[in-house]
N, C-alpha and C. Protein backbone atom coordinates (compact mmCIF):
# COMPACT_ATOMS: atom_id res chain seq x y z
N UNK A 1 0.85 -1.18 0.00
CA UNK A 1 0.00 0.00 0.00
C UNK A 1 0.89 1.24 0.00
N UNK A 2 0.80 2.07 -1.17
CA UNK A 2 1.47 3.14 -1.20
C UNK A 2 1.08 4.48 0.07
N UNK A 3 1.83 5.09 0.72
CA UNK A 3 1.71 6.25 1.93
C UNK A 3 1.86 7.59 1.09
N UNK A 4 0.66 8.77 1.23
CA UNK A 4 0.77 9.44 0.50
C UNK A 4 0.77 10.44 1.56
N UNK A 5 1.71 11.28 2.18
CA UNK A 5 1.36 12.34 3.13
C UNK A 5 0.78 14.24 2.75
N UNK A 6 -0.25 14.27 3.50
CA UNK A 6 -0.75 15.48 2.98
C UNK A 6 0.33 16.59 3.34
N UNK A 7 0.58 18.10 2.71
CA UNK A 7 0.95 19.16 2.99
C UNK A 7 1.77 19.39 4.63
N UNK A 8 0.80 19.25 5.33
CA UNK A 8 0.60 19.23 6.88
C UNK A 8 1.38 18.66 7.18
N UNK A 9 1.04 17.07 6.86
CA UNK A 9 1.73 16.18 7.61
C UNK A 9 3.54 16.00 7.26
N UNK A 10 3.37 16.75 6.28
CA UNK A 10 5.49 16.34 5.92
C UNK A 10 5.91 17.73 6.99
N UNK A 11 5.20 19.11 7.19
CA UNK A 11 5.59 19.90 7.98
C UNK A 11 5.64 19.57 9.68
N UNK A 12 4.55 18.14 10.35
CA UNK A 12 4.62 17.56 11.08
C UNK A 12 5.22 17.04 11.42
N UNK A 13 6.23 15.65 10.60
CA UNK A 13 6.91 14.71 10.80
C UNK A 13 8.57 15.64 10.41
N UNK A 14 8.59 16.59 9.68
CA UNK A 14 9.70 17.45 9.75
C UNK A 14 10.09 18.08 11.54
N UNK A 15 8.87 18.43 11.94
CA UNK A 15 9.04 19.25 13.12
C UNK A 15 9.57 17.84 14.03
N UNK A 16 9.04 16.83 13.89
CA UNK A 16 9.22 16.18 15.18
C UNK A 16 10.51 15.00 14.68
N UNK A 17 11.32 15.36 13.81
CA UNK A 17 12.22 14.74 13.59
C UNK A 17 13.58 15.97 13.78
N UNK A 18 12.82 17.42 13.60
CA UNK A 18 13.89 18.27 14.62
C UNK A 18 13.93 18.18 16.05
N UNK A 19 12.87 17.96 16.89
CA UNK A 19 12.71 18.07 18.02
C UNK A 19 13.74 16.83 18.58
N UNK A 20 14.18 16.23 17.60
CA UNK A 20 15.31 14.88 18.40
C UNK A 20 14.74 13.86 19.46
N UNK A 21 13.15 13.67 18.98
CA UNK A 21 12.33 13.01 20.27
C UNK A 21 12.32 11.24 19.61
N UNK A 22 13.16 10.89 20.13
CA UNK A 22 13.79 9.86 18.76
C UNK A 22 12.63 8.28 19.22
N UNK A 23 11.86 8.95 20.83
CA UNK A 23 10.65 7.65 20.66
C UNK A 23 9.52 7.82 20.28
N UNK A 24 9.02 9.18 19.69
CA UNK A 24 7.90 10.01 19.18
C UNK A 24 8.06 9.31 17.17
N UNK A 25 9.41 9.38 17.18
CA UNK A 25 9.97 9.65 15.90
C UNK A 25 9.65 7.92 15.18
N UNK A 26 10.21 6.93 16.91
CA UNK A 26 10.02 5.45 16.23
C UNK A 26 8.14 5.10 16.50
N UNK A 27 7.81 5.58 16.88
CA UNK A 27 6.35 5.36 17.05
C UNK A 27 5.98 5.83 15.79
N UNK A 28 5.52 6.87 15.41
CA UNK A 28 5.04 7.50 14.22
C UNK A 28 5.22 6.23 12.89
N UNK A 29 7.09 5.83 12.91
CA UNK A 29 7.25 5.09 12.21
C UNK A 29 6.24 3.20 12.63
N UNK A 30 6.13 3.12 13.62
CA UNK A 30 5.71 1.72 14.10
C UNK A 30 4.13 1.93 13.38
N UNK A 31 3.28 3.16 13.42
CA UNK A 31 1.91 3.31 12.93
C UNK A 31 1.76 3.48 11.73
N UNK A 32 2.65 4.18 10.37
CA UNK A 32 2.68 4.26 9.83
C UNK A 32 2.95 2.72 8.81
N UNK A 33 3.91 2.11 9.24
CA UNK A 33 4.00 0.73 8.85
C UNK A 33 2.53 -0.16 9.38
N UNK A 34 2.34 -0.21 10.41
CA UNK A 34 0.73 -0.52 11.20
C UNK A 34 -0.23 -0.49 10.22
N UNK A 35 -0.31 0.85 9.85
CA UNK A 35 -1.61 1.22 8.54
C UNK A 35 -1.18 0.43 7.67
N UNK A 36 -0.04 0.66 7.27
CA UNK A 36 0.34 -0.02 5.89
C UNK A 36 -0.16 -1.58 5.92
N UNK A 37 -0.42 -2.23 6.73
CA UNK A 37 -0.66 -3.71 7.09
C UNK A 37 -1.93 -3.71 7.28
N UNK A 38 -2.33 -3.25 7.80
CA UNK A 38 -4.04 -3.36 8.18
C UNK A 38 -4.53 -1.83 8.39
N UNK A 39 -4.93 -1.11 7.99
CA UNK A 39 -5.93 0.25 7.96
C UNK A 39 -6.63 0.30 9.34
N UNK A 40 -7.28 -0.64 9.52
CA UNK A 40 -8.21 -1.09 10.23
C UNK A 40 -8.27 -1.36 11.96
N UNK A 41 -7.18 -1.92 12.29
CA UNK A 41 -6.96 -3.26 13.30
C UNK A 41 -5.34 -2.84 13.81
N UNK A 42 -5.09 -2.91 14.92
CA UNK A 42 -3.81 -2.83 15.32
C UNK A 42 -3.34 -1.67 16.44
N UNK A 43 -1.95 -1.33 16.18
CA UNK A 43 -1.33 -0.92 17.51
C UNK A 43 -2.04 0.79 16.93
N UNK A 44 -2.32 1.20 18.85
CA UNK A 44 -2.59 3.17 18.24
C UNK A 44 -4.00 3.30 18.13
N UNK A 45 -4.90 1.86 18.67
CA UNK A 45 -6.28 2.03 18.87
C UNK A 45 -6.70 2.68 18.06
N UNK A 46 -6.41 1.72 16.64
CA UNK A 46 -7.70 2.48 15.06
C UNK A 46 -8.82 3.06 15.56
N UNK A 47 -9.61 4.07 15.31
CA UNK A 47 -10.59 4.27 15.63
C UNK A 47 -11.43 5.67 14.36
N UNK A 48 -12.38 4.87 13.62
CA UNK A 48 -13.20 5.83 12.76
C UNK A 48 -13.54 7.50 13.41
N UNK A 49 -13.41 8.48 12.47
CA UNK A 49 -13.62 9.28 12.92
C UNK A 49 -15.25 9.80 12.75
N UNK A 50 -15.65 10.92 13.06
CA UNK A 50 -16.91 11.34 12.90
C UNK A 50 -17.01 13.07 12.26
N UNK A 51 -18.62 13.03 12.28
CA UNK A 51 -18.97 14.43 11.96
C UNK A 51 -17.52 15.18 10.64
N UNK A 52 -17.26 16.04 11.12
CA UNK A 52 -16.56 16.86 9.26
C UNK A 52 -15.06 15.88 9.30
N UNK A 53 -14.73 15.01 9.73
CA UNK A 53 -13.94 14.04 9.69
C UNK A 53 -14.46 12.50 9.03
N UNK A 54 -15.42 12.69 9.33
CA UNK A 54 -16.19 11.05 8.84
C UNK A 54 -15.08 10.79 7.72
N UNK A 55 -14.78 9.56 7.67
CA UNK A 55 -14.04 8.77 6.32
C UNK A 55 -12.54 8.63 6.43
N UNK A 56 -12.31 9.35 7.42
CA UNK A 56 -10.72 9.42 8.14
C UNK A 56 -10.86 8.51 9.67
N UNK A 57 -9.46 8.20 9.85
CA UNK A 57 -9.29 6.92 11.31
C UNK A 57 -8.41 7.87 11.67
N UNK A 58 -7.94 7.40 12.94
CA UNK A 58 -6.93 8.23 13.92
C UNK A 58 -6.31 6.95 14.56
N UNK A 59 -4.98 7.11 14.71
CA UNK A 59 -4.75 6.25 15.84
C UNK A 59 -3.39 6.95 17.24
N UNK A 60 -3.65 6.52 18.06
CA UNK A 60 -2.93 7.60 19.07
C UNK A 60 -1.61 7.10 18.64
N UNK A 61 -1.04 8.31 18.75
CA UNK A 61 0.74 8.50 18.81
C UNK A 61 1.55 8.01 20.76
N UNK A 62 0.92 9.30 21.75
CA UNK A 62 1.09 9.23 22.58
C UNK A 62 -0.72 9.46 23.04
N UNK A 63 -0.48 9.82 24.42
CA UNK A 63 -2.04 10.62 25.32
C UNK A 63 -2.34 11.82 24.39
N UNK A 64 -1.20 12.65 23.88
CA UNK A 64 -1.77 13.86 23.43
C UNK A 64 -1.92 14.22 21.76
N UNK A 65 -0.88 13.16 20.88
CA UNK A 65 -0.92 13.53 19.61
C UNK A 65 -1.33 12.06 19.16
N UNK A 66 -1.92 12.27 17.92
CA UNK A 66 -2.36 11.24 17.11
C UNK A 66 -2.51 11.46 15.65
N UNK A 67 -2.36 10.24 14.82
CA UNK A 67 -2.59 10.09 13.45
C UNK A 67 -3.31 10.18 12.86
N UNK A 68 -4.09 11.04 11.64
CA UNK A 68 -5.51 10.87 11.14
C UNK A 68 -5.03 10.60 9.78
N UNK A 69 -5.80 10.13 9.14
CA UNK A 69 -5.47 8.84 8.20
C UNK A 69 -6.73 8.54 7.30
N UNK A 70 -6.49 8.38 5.91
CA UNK A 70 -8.09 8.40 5.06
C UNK A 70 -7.46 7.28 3.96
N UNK A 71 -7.84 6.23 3.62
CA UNK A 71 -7.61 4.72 2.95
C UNK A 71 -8.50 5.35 1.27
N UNK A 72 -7.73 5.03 0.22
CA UNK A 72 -8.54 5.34 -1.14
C UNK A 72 -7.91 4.03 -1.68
N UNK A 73 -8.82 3.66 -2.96
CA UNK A 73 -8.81 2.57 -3.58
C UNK A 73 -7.77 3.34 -4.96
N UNK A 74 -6.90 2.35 -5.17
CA UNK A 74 -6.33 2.92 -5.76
C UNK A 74 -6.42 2.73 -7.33
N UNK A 75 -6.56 3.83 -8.12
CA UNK A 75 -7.31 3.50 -9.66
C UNK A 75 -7.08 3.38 -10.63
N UNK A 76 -6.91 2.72 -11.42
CA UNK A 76 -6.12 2.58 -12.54
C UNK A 76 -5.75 3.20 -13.88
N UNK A 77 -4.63 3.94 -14.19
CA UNK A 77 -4.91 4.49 -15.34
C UNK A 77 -4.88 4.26 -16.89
């Protein structure tokens, strides 16, 4: 499954790969591979989102930051 990161998120994973928080840094990586395996199911408590989020999952990073995340079928050209 190809990882396509939005705008945001490369200015995200930039910031927290300056911050030198190098178990923030292997987590991110542990969820990101996670999705890649199952979308659905797994470590970071998948969980559907709602209301102007509907169609996006989240899964926790730590207590305070977390992943939001939207699965597309991918189409052929």
């Amino acid at each position: 499954m190809e990882v396509v990161f939005a705008p945001k998120a490369v200015v995200h994973l930039q910031y927290w790969k300056q911050t030198g928080n190098k178990s923030i840094q292997k987590k991110i990586q542990q969820l990101i591979t996670a999705i890649q395996e199952n979308p659905f199911e797994g470590i970071g408590k998948p969980e559907p989102l709602k209301h102007e989020l509907s169609g996006s999952w989240s899964r926790k990073i730590n207590g305070e930051h977390r992943i939001i995340y939207q699965m597309y079928a991918k189409t052929r050209s």
